[in-house]
Protein backbone atom coordinates (compact mmCIF):
# COMPACT_ATOMS: atom_id res chain seq x y z
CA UNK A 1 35.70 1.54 -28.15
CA UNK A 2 32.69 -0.90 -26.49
CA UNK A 3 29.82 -0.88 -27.40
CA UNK A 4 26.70 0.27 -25.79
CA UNK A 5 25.31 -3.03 -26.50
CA UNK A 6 27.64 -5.23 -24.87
CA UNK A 7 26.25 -3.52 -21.64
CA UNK A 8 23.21 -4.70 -19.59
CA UNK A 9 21.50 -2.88 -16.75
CA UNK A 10 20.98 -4.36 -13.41
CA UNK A 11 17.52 -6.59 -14.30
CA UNK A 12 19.07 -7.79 -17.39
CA UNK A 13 22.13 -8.99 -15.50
CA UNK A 14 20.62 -10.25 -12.45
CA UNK A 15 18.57 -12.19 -15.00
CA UNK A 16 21.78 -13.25 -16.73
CA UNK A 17 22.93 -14.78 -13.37
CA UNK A 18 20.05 -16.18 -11.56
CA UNK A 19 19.70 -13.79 -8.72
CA UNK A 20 17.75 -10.70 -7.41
CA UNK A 21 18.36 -7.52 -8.67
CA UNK A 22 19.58 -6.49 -5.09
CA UNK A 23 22.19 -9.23 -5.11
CA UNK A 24 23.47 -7.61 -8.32
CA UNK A 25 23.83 -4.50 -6.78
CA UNK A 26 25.38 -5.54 -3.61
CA UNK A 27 28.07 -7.48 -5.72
CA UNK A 28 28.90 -4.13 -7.83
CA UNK A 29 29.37 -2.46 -4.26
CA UNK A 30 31.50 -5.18 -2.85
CA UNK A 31 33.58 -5.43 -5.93
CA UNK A 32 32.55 -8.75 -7.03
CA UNK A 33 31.16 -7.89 -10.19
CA UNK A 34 32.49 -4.64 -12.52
CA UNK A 35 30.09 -2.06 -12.71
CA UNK A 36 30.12 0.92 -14.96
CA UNK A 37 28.00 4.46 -14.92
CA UNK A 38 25.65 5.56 -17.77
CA UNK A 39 27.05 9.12 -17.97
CA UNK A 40 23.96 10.13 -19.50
CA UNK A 41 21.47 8.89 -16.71
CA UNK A 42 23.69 7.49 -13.90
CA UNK A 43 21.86 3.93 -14.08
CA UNK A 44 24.49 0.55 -13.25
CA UNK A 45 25.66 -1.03 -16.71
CA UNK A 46 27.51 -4.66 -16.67
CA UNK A 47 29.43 -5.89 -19.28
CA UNK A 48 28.49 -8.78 -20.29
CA UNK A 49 31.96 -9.99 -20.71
CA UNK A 50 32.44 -9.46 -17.39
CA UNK A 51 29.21 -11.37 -16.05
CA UNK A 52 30.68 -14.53 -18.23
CA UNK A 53 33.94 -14.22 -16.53
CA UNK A 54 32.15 -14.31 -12.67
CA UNK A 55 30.02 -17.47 -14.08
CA UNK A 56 33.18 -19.35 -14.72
CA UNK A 57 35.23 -18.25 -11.93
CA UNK A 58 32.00 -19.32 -9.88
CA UNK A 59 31.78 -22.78 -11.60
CA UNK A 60 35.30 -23.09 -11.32
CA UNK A 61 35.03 -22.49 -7.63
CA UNK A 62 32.09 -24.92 -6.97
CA UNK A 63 34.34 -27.72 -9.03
CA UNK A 64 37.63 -27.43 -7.05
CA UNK A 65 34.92 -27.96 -3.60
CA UNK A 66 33.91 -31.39 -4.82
């Protein structure tokens, strides 16, 4: 079972990845980044397994360009 604490809420993460807090959130809609539901008050929780993952596949992007 995961752990509540390897989830972050929206500031945390858009903190985590060096963007707005809106940019977060329109990832999580698009599908870019996982988002999960806090059943107990609805707010957006990311894994921060998965925010690792979208770093490198980002980097990994940004390398192949050059």
């Amino acid at each position: 079972m995961t752990k509540l604490s390897e989830y972050v809420k929206t500031a945390e993460a858009a903190e985590i990845l060096g963007v707005a807090q809106n940019t977060i959130r329109k990832w999580a809609e698009q599908g870019k980044i996982p988002m999960h539901r806090n059943p107990a008050n609805g707010y957006r929780l990311f894994k921060r397994s998965d925010l690792n993952r979208f770093l490198r596949d980002v980097e990994r992007s940004a390398a192949r360009r050059k």
